[in-house]
C-alpha atoms as a PDB file:
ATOM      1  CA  UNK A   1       0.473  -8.452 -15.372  1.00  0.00           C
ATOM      2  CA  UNK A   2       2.311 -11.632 -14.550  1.00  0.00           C
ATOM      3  CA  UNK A   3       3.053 -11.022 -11.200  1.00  0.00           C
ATOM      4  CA  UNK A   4       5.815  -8.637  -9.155  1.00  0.00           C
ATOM      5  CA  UNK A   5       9.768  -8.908  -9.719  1.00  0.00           C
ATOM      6  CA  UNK A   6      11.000 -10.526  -6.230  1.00  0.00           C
ATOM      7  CA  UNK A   7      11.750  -7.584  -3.819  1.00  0.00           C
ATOM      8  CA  UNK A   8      15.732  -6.597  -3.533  1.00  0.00           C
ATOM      9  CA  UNK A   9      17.190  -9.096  -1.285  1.00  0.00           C
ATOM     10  CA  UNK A  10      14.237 -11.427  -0.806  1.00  0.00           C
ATOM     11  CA  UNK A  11      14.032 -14.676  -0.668  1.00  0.00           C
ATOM     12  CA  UNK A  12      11.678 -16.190  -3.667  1.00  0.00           C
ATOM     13  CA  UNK A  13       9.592 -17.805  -1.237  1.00  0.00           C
ATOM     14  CA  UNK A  14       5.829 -19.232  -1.842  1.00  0.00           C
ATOM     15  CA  UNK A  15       2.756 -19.312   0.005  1.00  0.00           C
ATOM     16  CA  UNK A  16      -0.274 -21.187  -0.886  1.00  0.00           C
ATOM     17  CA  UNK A  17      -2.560 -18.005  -0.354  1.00  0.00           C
ATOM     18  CA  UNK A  18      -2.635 -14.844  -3.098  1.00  0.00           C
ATOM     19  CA  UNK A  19      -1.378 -10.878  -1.949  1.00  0.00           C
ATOM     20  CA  UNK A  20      -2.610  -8.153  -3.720  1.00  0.00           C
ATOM     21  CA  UNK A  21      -1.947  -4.536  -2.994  1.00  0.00           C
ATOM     22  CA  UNK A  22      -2.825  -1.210  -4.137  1.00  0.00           C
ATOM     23  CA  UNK A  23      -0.105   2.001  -4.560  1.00  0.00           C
ATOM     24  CA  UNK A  24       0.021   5.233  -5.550  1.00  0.00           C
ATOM     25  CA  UNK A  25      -0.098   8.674  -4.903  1.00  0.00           C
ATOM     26  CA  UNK A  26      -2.602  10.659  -2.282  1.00  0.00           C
ATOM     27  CA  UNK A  27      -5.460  11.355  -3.851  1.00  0.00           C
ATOM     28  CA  UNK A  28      -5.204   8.443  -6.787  1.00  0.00           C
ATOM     29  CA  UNK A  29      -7.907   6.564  -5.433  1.00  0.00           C
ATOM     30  CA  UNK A  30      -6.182   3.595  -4.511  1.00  0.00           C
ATOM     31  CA  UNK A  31      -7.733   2.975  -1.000  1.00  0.00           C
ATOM     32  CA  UNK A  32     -11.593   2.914  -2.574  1.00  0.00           C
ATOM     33  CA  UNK A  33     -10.525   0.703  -5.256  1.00  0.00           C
ATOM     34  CA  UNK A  34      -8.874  -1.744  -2.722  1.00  0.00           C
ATOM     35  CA  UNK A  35     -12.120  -1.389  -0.667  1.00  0.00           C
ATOM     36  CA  UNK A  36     -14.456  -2.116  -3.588  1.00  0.00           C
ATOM     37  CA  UNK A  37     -12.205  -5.326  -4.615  1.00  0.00           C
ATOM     38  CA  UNK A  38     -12.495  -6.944  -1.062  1.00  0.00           C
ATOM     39  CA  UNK A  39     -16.235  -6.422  -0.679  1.00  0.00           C
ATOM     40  CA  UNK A  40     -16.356  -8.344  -4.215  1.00  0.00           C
ATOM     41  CA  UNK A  41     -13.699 -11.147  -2.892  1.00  0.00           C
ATOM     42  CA  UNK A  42     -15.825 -11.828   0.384  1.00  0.00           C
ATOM     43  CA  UNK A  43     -19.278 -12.044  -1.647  1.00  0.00           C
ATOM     44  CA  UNK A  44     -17.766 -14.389  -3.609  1.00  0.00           C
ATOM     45  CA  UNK A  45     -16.749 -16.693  -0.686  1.00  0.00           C
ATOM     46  CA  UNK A  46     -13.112 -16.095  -0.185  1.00  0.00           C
ATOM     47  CA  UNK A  47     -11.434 -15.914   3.076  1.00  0.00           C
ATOM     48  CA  UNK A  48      -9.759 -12.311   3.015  1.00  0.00           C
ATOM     49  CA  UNK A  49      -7.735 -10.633   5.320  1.00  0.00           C
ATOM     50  CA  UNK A  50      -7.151  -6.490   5.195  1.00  0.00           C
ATOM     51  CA  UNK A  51      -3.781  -5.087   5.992  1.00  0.00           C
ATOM     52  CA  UNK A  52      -3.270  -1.323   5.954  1.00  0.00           C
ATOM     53  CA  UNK A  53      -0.185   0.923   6.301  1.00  0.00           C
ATOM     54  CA  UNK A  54       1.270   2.358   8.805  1.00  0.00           C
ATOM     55  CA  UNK A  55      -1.790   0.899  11.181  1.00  0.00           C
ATOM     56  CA  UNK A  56       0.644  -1.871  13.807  1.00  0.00           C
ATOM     57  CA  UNK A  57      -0.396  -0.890  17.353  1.00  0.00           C
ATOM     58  CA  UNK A  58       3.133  -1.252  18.206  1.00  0.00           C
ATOM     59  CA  UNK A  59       3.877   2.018  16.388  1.00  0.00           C
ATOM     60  CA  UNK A  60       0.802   4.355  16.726  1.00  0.00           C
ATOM     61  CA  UNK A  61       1.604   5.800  20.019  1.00  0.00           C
ATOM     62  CA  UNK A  62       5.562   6.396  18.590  1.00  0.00           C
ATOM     63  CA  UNK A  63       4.538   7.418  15.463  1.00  0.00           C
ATOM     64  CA  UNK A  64       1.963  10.410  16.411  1.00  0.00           C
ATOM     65  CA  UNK A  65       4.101  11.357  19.420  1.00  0.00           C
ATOM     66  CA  UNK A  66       7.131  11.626  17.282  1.00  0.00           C
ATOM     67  CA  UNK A  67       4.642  13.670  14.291  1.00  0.00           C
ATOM     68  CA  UNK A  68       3.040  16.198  16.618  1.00  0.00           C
ATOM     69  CA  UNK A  69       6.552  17.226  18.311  1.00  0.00           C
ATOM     70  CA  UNK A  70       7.605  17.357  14.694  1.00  0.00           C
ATOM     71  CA  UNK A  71      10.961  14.721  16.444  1.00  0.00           C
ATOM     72  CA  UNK A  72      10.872  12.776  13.006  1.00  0.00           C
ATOM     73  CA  UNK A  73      13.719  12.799  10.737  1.00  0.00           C
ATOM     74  CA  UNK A  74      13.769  11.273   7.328  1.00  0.00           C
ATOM     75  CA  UNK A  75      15.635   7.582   8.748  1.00  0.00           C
ATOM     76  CA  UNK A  76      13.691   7.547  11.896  1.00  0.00           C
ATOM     77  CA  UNK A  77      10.536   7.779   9.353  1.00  0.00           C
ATOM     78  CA  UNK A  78      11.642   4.751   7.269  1.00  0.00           C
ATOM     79  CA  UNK A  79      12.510   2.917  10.152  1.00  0.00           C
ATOM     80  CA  UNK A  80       9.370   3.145  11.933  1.00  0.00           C
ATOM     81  CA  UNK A  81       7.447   2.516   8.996  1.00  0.00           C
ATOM     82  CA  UNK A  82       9.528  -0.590   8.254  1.00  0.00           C
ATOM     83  CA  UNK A  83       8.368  -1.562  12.308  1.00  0.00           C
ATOM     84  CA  UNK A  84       5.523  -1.553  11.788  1.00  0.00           C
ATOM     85  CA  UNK A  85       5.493  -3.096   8.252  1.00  0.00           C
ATOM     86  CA  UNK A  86       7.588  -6.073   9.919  1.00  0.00           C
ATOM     87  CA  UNK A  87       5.010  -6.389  12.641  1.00  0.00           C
ATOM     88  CA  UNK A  88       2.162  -6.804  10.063  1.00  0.00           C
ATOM     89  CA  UNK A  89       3.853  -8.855   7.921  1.00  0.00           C
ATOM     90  CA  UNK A  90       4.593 -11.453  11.157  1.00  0.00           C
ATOM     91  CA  UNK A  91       0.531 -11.422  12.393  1.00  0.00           C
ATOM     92  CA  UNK A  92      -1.283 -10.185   9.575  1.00  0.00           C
ATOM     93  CA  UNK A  93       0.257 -11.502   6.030  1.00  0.00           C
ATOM     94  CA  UNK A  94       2.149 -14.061   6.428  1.00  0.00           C
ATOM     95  CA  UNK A  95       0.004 -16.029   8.605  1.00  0.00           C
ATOM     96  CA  UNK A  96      -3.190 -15.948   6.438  1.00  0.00           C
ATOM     97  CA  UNK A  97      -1.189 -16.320   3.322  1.00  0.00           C
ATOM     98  CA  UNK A  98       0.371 -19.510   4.593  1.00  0.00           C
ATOM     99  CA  UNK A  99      -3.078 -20.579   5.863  1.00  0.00           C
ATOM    100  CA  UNK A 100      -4.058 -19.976   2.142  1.00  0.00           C
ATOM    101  CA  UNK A 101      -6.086 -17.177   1.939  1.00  0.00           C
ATOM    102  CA  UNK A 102      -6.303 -13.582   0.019  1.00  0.00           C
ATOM    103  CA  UNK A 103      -4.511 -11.145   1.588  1.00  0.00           C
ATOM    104  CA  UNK A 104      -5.318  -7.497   0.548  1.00  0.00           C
ATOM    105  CA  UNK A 105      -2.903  -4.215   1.002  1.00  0.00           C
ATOM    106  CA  UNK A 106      -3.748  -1.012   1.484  1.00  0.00           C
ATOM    107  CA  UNK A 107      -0.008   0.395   0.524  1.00  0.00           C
ATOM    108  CA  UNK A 108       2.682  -1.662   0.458  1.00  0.00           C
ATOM    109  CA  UNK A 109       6.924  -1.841   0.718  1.00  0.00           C
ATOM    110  CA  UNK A 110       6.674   0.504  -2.337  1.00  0.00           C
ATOM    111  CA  UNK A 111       5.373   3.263  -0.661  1.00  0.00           C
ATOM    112  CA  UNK A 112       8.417   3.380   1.183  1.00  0.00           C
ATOM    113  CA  UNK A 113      10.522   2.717  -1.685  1.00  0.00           C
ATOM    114  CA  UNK A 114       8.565   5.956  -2.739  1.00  0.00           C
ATOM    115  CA  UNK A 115       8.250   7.912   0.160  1.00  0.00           C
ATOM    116  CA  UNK A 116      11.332   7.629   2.062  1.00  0.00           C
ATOM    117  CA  UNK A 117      13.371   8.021  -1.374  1.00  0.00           C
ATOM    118  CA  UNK A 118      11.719  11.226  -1.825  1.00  0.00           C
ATOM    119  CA  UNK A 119      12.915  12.511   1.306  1.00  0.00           C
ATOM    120  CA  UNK A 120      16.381  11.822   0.556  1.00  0.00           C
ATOM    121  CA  UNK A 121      16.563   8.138   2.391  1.00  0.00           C
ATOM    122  CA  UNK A 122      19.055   5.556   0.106  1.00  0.00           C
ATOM    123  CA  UNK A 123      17.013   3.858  -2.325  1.00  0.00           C
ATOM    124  CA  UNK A 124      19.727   0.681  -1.864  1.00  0.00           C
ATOM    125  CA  UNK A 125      19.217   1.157   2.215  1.00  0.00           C
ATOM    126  CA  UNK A 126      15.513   1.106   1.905  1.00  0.00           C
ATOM    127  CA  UNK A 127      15.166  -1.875  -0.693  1.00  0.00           C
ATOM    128  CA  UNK A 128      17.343  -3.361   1.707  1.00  0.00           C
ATOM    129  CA  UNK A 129      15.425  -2.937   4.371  1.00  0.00           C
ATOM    130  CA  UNK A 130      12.272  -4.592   3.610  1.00  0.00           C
ATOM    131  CA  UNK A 131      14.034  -7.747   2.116  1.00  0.00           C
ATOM    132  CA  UNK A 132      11.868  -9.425   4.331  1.00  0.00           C
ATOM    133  CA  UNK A 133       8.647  -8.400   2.884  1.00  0.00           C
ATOM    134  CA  UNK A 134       6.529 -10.716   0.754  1.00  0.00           C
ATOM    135  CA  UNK A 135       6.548 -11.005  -3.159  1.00  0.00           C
ATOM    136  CA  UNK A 136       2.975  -9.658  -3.784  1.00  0.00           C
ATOM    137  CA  UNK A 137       1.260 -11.893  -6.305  1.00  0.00           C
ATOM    138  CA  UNK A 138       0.029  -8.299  -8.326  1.00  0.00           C
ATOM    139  CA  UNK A 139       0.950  -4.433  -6.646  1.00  0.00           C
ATOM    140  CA  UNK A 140      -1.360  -2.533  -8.833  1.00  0.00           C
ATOM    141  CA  UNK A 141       0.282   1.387  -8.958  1.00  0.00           C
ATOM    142  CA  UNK A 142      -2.792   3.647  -9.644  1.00  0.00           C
ATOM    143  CA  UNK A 143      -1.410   6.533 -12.185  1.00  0.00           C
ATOM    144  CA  UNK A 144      -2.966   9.871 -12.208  1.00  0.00           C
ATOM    145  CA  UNK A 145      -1.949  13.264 -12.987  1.00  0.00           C
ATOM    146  CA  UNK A 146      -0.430  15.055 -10.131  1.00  0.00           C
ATOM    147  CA  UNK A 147      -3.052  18.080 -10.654  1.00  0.00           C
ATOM    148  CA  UNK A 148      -5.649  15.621 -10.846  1.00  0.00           C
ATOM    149  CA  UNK A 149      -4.863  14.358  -7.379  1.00  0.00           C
ATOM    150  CA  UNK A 150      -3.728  17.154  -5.731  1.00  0.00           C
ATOM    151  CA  UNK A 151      -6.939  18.766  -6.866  1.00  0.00           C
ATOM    152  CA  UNK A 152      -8.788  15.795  -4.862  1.00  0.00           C
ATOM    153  CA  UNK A 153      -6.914  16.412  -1.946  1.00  0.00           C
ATOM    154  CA  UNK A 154      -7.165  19.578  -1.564  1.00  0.00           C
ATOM    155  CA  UNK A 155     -10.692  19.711  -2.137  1.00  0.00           C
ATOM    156  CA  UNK A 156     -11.302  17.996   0.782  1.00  0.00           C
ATOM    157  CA  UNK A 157      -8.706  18.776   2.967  1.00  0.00           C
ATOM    158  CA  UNK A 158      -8.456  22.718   3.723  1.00  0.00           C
ATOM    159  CA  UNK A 159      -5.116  22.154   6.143  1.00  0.00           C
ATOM    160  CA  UNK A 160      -2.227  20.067   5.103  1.00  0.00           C
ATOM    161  CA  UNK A 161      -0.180  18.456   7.795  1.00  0.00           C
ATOM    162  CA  UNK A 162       3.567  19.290   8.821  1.00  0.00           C
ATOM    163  CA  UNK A 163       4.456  15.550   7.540  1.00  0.00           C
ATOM    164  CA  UNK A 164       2.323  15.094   4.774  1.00  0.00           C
ATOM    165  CA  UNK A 165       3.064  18.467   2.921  1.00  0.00           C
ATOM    166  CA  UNK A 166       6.571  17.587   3.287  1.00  0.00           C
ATOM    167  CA  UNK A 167       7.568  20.291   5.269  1.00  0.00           C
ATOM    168  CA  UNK A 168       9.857  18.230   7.196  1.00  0.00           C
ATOM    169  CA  UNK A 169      12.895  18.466   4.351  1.00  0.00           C
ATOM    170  CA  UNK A 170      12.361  21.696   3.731  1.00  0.00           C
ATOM    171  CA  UNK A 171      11.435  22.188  -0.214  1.00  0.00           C
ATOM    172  CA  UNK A 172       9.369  25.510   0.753  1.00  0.00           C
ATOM    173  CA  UNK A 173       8.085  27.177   3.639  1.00  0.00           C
ATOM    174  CA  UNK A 174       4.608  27.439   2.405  1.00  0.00           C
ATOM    175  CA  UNK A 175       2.369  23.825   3.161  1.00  0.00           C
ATOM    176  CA  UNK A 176       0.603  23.606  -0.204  1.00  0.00           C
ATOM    177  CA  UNK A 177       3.900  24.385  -2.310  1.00  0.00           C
ATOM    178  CA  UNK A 178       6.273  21.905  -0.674  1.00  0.00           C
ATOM    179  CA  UNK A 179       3.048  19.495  -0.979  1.00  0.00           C
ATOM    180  CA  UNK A 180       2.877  20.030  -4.329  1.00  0.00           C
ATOM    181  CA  UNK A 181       6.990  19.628  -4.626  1.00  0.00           C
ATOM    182  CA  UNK A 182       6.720  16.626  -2.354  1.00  0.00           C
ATOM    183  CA  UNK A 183       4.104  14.675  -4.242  1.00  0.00           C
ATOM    184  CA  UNK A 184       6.195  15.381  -7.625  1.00  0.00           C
ATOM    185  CA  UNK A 185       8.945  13.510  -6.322  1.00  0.00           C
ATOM    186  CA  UNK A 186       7.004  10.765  -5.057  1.00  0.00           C
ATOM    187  CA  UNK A 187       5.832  10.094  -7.995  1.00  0.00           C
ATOM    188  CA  UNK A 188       9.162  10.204 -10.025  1.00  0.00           C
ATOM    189  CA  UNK A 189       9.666   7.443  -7.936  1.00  0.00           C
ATOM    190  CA  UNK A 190       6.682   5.261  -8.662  1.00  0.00           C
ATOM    191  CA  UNK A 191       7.484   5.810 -12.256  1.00  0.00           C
ATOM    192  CA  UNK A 192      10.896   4.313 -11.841  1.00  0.00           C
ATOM    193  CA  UNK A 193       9.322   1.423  -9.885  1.00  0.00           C
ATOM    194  CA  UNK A 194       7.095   0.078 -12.711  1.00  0.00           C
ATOM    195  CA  UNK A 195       9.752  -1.626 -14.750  1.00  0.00           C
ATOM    196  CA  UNK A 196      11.985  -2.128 -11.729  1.00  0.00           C
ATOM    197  CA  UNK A 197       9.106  -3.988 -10.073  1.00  0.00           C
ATOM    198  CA  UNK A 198       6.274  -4.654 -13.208  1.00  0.00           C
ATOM    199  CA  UNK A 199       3.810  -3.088 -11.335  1.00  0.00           C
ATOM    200  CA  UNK A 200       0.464  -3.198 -12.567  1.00  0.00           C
ATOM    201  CA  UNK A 201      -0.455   0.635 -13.945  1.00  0.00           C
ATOM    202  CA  UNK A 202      -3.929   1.478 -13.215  1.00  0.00           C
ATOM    203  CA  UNK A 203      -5.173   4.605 -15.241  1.00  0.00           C
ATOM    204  CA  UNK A 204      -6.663   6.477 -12.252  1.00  0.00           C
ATOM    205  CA  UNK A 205      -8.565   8.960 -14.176  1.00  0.00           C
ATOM    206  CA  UNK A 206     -11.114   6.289 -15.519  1.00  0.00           C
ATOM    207  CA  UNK A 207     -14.456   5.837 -13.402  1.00  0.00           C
ATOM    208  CA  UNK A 208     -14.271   3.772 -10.422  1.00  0.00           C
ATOM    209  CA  UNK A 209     -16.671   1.308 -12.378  1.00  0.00           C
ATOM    210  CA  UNK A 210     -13.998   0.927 -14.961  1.00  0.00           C
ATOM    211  CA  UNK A 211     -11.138   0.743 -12.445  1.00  0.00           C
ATOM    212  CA  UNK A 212     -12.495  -1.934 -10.534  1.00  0.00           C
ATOM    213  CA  UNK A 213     -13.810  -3.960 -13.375  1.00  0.00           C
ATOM    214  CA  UNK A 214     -10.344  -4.081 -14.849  1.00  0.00           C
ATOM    215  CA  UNK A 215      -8.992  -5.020 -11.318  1.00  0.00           C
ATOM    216  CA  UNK A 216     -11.685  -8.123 -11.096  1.00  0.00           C
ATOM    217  CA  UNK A 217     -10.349  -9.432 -14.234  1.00  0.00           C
ATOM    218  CA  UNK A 218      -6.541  -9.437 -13.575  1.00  0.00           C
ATOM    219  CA  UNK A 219      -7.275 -10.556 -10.257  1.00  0.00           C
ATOM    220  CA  UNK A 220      -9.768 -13.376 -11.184  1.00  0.00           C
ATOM    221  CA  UNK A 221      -6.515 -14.433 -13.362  1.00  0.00           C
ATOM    222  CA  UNK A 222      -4.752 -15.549  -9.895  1.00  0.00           C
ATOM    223  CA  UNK A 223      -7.269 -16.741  -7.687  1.00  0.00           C
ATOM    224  CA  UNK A 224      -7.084 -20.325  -6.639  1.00  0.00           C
ATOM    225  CA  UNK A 225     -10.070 -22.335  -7.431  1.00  0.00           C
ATOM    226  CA  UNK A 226     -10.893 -23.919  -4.294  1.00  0.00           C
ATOM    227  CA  UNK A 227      -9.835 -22.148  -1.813  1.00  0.00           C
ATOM    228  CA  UNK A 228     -13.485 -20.743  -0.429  1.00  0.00           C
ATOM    229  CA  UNK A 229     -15.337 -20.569   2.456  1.00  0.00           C
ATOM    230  CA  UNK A 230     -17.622 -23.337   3.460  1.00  0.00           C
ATOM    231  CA  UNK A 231     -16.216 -25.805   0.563  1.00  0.00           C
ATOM    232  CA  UNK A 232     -13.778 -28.653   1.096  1.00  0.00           C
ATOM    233  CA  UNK A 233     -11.715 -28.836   3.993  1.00  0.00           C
ATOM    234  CA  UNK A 234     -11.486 -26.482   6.987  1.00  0.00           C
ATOM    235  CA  UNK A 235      -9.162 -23.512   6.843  1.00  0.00           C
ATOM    236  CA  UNK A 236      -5.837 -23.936   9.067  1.00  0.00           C
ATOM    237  CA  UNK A 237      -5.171 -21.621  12.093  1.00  0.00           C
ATOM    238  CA  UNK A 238      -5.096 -18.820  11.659  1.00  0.00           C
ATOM    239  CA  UNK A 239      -9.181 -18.283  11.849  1.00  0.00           C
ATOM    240  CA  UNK A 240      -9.827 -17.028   8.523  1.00  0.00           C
ATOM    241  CA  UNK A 241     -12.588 -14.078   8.951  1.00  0.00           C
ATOM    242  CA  UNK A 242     -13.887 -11.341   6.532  1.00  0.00           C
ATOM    243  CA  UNK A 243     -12.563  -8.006   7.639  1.00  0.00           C
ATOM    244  CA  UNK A 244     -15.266  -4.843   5.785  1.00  0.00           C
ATOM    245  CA  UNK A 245     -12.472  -1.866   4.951  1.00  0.00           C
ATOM    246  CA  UNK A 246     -14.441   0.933   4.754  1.00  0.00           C
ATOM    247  CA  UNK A 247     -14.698   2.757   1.936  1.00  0.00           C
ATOM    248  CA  UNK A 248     -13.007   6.571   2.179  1.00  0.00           C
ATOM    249  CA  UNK A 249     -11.508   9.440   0.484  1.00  0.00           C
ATOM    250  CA  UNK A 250      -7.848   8.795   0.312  1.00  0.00           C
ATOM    251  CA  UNK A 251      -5.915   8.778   4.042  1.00  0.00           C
ATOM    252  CA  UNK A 252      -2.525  10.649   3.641  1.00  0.00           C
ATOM    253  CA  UNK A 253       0.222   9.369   5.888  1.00  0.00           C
ATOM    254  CA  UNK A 254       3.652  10.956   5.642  1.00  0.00           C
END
């Protein structure tokens, strides 16, 4: 719980402001933990700023033109994620962690250490890839069992996408099975991540009460004492401002 092994390749540099960031599998709960922890953050006065994946403007349009002609192969996947990771990492994190404040991630480089991995990408080429990104101060990797979550999902998500069930490398013709097949492998990867990166394990099958109390008190552990709105001196540009995440059922993105 000390904090995250430096990324492959990056350079060990500091900011005065603190990155958090939630991973783990569809359905694990991540994104309503995440939510719940940055409500709590802005009541208590800090300046936070929310950061989500695969959400740069300078992607979308590629991104859902590529998905819905079903143009997407498993590099062109990593690579636009990684675009659009690099453009939020130049206006949204970096910025605001330099200017000091809490920066919050919904998903992180380790879902594409995850992700692209599982659909045969280099796990070398990808770690090498996003040597740019930010040391998070804690990842937290929520851990559930894959029938837990897939039981979430499906629940309340009749149709599975051509993406997001994995159909796209071709582990079986029918959507729920290659989701199923697809998910597995994800999380292989996750598990080899924990060590590689000391991620924080969340047990996702607690309440969300007991999830997010734990989170509050490893978080609390990092938070710099001063650093609030409305006490001391004036925040450097950027303008710090609360951003409200809503809170949702998990959002799977491919």
């Amino acid at each position: 719980m000390g904090g995250v092994m430096p990324l492959n390749g990056l350079t060990d540099q500091r900011y005065p402001g603190r990155l958090f960031c939630v991973e783990g599998i569809d359905g694990s709960g991540k994104s309503t933990q995440i939510a719940l922890l940055h409500e709590w953050l802005r009541d208590e006065g800090y300046a936070v700023k929310f950061s989500e994946w695969n959400s740069s403007p300078l992607v979308k349009s590629t991104t859902s033109r590529g998905k819905k002609k079903q143009l997407l192969t498993p590099t062109t996947f990593s690579l636009i994620h990684a675009t659009d990771f690099a453009d939020r990492t130049e206006h949204e994190i970096i910025p605001y962690l330099k200017a000091g404040a809490i920066v919050l991630c919904d998903r992180y480089a380790f879902t594409a250490f995850a992700r692209d991995v599982a659909r045969g990408v280099s796990p070398r080429w990808v770690r090498q890839l996003y040597r740019f990104a930010a040391a998070p101060t804690v990842a937290f990797y929520f851990r559930v069992p894959l029938d837990v979550a897939l039981d979430r999902i499906v629940m309340g998500r009749p149709d599975l996408k051509y993406y997001e069930a994995g159909l796209d490398i071709g582990l079986s013709p029918d959507p729920l099975e290659s989701f199923k097949l697809f998910q597995a492998r994800i999380v292989d990867e996750y598990e080899r991540m924990v060590d590689e990166f000391e991620l924080t394990v969340m047990d996702a099958t607690k309440t969300i009460e007991e999830q997010q109390r734990q989170m509050r008190s490893i978080v609390k552990k990092f938070l710099p004492r001063r650093r609030r709105l409305g006490a001391g001196k004036p925040e450097p540009k950027p303008e710090l401002r609360h951003e409200r995440p809503e809170i949702k059922s998990e959002q799977k993105s491919a």
